[in-house]
C-alpha atoms as a PDB file:
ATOM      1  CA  UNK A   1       3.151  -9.698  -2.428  1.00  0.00           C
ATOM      2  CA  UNK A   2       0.352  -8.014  -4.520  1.00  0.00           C
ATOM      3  CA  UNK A   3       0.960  -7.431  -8.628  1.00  0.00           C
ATOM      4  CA  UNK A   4      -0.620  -6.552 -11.176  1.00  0.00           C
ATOM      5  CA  UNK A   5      -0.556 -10.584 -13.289  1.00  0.00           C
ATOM      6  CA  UNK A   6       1.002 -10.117 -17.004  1.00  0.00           C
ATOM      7  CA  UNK A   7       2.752  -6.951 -16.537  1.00  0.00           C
ATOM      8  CA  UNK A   8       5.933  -8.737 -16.695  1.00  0.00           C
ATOM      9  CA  UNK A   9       5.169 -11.181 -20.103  1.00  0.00           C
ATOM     10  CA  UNK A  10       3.902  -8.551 -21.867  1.00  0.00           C
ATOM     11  CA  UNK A  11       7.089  -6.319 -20.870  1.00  0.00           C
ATOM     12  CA  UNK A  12       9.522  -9.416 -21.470  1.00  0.00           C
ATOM     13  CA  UNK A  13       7.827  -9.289 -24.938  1.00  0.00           C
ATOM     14  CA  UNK A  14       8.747  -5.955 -25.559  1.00  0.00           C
ATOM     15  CA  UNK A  15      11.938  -6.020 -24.507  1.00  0.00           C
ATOM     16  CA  UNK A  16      13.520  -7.600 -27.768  1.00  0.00           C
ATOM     17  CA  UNK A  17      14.359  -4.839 -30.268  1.00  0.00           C
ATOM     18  CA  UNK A  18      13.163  -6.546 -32.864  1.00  0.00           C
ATOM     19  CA  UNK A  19      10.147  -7.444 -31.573  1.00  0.00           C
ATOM     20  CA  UNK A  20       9.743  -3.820 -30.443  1.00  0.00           C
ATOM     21  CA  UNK A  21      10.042  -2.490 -33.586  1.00  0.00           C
ATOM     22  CA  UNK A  22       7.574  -4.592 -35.411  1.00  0.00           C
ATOM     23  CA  UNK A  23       4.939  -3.564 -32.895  1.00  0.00           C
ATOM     24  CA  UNK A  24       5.507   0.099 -33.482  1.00  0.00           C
ATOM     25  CA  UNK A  25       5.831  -0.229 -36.655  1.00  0.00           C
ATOM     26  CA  UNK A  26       1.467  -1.462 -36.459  1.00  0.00           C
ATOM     27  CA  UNK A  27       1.149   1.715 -34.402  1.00  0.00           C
ATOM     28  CA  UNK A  28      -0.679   3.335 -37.015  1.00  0.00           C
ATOM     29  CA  UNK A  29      -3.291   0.727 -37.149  1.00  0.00           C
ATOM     30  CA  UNK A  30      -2.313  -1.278 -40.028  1.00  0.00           C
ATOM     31  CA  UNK A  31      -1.542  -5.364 -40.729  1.00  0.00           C
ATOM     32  CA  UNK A  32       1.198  -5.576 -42.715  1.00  0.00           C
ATOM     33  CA  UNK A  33       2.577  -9.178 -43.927  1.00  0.00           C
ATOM     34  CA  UNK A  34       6.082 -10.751 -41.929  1.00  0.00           C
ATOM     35  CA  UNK A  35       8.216  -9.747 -44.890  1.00  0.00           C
ATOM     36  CA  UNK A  36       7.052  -6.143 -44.480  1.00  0.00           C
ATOM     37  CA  UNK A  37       7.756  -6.274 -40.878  1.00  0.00           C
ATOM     38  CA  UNK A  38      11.223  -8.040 -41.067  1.00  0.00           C
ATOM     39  CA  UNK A  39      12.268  -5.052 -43.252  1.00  0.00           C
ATOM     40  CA  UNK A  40      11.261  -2.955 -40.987  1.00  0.00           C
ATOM     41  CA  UNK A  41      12.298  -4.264 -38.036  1.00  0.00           C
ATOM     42  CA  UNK A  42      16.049  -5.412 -39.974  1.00  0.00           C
ATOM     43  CA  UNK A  43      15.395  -9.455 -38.743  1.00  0.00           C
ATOM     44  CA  UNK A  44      15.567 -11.969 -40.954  1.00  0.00           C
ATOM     45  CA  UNK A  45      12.505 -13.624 -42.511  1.00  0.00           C
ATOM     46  CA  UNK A  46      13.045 -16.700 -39.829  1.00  0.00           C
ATOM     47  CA  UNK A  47      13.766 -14.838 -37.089  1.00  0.00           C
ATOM     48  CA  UNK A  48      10.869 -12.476 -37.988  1.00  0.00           C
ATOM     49  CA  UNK A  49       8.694 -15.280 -38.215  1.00  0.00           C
ATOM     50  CA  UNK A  50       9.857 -16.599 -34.537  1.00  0.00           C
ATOM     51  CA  UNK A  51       8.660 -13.104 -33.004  1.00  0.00           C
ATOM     52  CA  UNK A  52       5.592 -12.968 -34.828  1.00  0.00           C
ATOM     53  CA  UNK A  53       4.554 -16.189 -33.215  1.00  0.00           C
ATOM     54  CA  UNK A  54       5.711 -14.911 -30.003  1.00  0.00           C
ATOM     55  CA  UNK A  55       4.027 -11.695 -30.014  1.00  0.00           C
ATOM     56  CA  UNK A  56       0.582 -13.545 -31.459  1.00  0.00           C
ATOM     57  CA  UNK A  57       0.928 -15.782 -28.559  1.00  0.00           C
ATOM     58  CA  UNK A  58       1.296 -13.447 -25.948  1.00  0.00           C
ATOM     59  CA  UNK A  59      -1.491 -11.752 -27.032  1.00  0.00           C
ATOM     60  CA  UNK A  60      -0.086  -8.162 -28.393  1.00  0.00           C
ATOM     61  CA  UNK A  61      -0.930  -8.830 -32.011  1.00  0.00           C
ATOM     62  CA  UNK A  62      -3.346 -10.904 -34.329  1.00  0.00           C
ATOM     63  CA  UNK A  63      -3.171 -12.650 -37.446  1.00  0.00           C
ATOM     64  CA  UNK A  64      -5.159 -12.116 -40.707  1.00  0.00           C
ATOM     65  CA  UNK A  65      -5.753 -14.046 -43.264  1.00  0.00           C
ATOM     66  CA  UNK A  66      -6.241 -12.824 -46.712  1.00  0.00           C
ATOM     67  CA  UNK A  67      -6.114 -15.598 -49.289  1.00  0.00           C
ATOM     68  CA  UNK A  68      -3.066 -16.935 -49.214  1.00  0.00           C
ATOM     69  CA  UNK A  69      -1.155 -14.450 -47.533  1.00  0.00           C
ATOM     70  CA  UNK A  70      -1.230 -13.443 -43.540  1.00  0.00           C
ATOM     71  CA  UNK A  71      -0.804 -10.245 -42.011  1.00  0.00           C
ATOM     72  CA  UNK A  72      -0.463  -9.206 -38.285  1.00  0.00           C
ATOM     73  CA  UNK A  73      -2.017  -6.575 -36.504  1.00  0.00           C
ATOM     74  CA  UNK A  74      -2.155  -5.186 -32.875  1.00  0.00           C
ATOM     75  CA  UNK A  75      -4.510  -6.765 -30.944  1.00  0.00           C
ATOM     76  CA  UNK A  76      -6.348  -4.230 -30.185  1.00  0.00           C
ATOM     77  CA  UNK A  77      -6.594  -0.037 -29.113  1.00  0.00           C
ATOM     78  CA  UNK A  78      -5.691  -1.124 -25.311  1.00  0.00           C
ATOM     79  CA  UNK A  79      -2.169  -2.336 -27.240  1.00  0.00           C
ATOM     80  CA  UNK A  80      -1.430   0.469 -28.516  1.00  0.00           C
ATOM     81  CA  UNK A  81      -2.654   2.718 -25.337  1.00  0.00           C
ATOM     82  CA  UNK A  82      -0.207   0.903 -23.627  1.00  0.00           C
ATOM     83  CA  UNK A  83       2.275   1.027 -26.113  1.00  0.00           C
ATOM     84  CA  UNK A  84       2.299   4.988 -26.659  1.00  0.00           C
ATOM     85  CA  UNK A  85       2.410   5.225 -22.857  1.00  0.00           C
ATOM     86  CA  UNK A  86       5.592   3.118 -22.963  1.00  0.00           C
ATOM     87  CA  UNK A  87       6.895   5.215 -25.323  1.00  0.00           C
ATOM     88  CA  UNK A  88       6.368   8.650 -23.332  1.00  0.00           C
ATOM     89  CA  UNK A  89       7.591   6.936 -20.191  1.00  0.00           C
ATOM     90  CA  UNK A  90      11.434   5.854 -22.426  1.00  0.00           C
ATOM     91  CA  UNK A  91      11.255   9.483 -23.435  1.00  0.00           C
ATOM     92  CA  UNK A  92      11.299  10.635 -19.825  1.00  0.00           C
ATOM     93  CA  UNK A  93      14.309   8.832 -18.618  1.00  0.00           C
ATOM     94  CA  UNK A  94      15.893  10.870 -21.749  1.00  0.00           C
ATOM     95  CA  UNK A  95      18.678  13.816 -20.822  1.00  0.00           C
ATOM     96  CA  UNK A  96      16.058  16.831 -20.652  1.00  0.00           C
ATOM     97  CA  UNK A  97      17.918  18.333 -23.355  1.00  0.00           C
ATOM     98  CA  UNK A  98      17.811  14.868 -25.305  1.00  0.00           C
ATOM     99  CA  UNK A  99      13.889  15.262 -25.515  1.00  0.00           C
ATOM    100  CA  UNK A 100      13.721  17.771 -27.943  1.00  0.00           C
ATOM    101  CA  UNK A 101      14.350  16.726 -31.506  1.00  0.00           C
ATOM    102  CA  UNK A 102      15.255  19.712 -33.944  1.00  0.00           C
ATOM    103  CA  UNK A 103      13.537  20.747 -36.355  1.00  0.00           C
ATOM    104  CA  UNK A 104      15.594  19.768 -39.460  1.00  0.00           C
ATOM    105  CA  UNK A 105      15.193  16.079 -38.649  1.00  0.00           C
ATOM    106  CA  UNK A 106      11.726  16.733 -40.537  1.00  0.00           C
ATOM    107  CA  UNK A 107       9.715  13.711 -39.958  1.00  0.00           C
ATOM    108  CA  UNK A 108       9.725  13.450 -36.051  1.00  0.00           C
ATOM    109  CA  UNK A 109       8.512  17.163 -36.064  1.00  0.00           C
ATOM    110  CA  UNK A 110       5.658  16.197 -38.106  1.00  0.00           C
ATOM    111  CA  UNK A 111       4.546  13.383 -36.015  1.00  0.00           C
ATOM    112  CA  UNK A 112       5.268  15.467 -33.157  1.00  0.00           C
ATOM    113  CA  UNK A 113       2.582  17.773 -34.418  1.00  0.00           C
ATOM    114  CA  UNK A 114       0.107  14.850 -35.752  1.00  0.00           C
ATOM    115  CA  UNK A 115       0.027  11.457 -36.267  1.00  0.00           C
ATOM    116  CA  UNK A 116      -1.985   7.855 -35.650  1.00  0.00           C
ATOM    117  CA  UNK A 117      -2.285   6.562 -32.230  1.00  0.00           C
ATOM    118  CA  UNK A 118      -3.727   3.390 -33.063  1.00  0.00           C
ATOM    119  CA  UNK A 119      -7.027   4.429 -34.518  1.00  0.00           C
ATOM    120  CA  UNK A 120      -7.038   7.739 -33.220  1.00  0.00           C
ATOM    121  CA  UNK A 121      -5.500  11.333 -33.746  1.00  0.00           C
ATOM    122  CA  UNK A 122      -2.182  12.169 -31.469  1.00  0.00           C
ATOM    123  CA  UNK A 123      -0.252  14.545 -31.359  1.00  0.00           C
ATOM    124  CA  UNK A 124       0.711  18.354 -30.408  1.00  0.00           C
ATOM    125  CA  UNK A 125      -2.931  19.066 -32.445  1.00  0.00           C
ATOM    126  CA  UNK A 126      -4.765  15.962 -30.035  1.00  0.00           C
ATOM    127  CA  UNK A 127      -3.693  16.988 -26.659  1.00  0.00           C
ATOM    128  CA  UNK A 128      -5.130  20.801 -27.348  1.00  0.00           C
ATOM    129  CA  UNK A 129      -8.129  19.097 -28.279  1.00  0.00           C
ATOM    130  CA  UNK A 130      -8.304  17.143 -25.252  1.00  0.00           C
ATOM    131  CA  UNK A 131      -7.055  20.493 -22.934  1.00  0.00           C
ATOM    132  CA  UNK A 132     -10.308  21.990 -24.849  1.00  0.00           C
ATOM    133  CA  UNK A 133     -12.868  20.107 -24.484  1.00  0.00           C
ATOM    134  CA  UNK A 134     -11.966  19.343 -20.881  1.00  0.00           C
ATOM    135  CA  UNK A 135     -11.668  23.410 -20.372  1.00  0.00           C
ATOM    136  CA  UNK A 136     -15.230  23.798 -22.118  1.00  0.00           C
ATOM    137  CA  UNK A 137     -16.601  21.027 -20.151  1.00  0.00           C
ATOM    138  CA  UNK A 138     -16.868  18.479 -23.221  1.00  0.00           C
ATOM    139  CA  UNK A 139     -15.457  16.247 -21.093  1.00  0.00           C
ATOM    140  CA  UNK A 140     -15.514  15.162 -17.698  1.00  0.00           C
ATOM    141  CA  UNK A 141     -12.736  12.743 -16.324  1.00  0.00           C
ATOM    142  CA  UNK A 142     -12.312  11.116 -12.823  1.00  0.00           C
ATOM    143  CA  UNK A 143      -8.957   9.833 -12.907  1.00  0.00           C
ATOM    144  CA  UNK A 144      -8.361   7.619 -16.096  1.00  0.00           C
ATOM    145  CA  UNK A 145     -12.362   7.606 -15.880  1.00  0.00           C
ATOM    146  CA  UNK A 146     -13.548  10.052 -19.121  1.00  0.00           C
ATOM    147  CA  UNK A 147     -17.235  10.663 -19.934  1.00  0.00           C
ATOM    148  CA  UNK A 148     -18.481  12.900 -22.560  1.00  0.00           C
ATOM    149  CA  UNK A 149     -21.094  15.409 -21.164  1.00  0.00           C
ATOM    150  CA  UNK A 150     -24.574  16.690 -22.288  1.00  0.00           C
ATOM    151  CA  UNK A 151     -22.294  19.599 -23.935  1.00  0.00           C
ATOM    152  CA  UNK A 152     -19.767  17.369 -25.283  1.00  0.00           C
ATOM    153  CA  UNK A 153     -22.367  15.379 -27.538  1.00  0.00           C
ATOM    154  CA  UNK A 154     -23.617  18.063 -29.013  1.00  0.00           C
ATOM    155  CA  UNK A 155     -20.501  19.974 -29.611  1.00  0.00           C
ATOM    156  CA  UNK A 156     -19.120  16.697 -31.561  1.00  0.00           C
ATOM    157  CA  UNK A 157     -22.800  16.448 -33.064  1.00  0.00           C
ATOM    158  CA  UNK A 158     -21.550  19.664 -34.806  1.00  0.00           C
ATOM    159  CA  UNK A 159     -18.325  18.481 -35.822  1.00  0.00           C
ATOM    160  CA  UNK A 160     -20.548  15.175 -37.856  1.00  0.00           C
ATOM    161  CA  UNK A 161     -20.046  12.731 -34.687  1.00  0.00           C
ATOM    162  CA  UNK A 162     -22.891  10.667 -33.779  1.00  0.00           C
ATOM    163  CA  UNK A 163     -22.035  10.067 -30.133  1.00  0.00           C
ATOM    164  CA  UNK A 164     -25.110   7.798 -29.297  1.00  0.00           C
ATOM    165  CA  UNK A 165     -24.245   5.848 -32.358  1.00  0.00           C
ATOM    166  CA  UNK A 166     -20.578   5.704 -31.675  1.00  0.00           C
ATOM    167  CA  UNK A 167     -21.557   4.405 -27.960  1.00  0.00           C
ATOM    168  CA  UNK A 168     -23.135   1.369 -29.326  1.00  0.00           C
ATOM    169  CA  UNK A 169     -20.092  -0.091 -30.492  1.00  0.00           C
ATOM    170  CA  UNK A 170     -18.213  -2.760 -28.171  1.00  0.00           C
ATOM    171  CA  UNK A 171     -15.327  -0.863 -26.738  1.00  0.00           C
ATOM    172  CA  UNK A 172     -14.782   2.333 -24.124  1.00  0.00           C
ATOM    173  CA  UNK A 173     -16.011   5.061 -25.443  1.00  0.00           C
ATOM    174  CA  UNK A 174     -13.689   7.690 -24.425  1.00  0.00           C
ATOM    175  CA  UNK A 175     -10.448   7.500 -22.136  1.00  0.00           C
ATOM    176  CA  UNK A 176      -7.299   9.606 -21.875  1.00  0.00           C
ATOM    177  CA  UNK A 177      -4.712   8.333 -23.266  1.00  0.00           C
ATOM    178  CA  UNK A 178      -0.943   9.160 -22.207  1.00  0.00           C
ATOM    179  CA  UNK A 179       0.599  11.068 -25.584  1.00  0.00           C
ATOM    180  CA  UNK A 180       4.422  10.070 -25.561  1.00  0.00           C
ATOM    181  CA  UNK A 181       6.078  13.096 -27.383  1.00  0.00           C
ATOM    182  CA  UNK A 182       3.901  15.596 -25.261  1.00  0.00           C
ATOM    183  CA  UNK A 183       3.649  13.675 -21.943  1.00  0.00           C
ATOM    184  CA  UNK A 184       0.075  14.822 -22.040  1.00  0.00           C
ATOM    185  CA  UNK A 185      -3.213  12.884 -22.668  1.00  0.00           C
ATOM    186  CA  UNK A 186      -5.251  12.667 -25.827  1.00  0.00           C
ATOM    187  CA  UNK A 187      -8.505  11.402 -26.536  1.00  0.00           C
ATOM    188  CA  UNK A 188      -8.609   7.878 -26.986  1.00  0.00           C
ATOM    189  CA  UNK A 189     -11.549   5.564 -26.891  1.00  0.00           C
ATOM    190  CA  UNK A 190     -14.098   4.647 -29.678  1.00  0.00           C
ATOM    191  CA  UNK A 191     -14.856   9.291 -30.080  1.00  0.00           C
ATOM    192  CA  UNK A 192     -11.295   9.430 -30.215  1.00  0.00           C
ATOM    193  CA  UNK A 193     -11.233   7.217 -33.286  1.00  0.00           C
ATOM    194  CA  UNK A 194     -14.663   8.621 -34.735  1.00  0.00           C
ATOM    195  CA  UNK A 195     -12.752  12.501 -34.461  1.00  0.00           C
ATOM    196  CA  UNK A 196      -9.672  10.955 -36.329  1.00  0.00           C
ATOM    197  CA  UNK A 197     -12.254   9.221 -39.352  1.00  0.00           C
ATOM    198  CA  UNK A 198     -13.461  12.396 -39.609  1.00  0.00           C
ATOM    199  CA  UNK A 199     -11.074  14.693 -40.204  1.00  0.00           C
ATOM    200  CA  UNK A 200     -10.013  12.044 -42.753  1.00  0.00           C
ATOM    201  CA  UNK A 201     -12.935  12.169 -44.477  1.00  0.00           C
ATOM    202  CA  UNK A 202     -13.222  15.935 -44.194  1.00  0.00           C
ATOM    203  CA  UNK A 203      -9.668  16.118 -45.754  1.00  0.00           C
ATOM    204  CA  UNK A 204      -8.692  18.174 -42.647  1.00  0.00           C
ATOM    205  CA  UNK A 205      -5.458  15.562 -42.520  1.00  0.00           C
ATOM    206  CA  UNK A 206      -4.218  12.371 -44.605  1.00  0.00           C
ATOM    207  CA  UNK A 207      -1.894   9.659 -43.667  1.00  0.00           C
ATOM    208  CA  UNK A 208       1.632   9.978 -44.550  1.00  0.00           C
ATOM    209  CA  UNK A 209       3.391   7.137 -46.896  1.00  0.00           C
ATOM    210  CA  UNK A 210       6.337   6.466 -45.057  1.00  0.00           C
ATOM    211  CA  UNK A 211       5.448   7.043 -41.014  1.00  0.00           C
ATOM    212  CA  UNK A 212       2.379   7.365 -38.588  1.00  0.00           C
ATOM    213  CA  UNK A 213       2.552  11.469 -39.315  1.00  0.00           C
ATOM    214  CA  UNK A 214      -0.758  12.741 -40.439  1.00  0.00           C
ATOM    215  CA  UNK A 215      -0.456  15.939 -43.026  1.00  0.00           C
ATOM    216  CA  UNK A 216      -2.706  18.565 -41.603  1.00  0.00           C
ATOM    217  CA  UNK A 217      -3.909  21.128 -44.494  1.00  0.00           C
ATOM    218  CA  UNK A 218      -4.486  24.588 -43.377  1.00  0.00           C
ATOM    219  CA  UNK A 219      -7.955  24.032 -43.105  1.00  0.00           C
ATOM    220  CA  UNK A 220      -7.708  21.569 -40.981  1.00  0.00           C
ATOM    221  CA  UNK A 221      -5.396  23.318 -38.664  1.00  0.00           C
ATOM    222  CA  UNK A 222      -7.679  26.057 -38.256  1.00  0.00           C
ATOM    223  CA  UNK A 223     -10.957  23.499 -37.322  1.00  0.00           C
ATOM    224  CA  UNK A 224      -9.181  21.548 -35.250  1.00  0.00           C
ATOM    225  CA  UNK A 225      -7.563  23.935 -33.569  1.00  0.00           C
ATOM    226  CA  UNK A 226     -11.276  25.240 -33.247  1.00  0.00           C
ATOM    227  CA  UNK A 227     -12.482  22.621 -31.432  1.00  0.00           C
ATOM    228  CA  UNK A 228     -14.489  23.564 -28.773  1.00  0.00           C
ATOM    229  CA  UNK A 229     -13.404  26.883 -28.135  1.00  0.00           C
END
């Protein structure tokens, strides 16, 4: 019988709650130290420090050193690609009318509307992005397979993205990545992290203390709802 070699480890790893938690908790693309994560998570510091290993082990996160302390990250954007497509697959074997979370809860709303996949922008904002620049032909995917075109350079080029420059770094490019809360893909890849740095750095959205929600200021709903329109 034919499979697919580490699907099961890597599930078996995610299975735990705890360790679960602590992996989404790096979704936004941050190291945090094992006391952070315990918290987070509700483990203790020793069993925290048992699931650490694991997960380090198994390959899902990394360690950092930084003097004398040690912080863990996720391995890698292919983590949390596969961990956001996790997520939107638990969110489909949800009641239908368990999949919508009201707006008074707050916080879910927001990061229903933007947040940090990773290193990239997700989101209600992302996957209109995505549905527009594969409408205007930015884009041209075959399958998972996503290219930018002739068009789609120099429509970023406008928006400040360099996409020769961005090409030379050592990871995919672009790919469509599944977006759990809208069970539609967003633009992953190393553009998909370039578009996220800049609308930091245009002050189009900024990070949220206390979640992976981005705050979007009008501005910045208005440009990137532009995009490539």
């Amino acid at each position: 019988m034919e499979y697919s070699p580490g699907i099961s480890s890597v599930a078996a790893l995610l299975a735990d709650p705890g360790r679960a938690a602590m992996v989404w908790a790096l979704m936004d693309g941050s190291a945090r130290p094992a006391g952070e994560l315990a918290l987070l998570a509700g483990l203790s510091p020793s069993s925290a420090s048992a699931h650490l290993a694991k997960l380090t082990e198994g390959g899902l996160l990394v360690q950092q050193s930084h003097g004398r302390n040690r912080y863990y990250a996720l391995a890698g954007p292919e983590v949390g690609q596969a961990v956001e497509a996790l997520a939107g697959a638990a969110l489909a074997t949800l009641p239908r009318k368990s999949r919508v979370v009201p707006a008074s809860r707050g916080t879910p709303m927001a990061m229903r509307e933007a947040r940090t996949c990773y290193d990239h922008l997700a989101g209600e904002l992302a996957v209109g992005v995505f549905e527009r620049m594969s409408a205007a032909g930015w884009l041209a995917q075959d399958g998972k397979q996503v290219t930018i075109t002739d068009a789609g350079t120099q429509g970023l080029q406008v928006l400040g993205i360099d996409v020769p420059a961005v090409a030379q770094r050592r990871r995919q490019l672009a790919c469509a990545c599944p977006d759990w809360s809208e069970r539609k893909p967003h633009l992953g890849g190393a553009i998909g992290a370039a578009l996220l740095l800049r609308c930091k750095e245009a002050g189009w959205v900024r990070p949220s203390n206390s979640s992976r929600a981005l705050h979007v200021s009008p501005e910045g709903r208005q440009v990137i709802g532009a995009i490539a329109q």
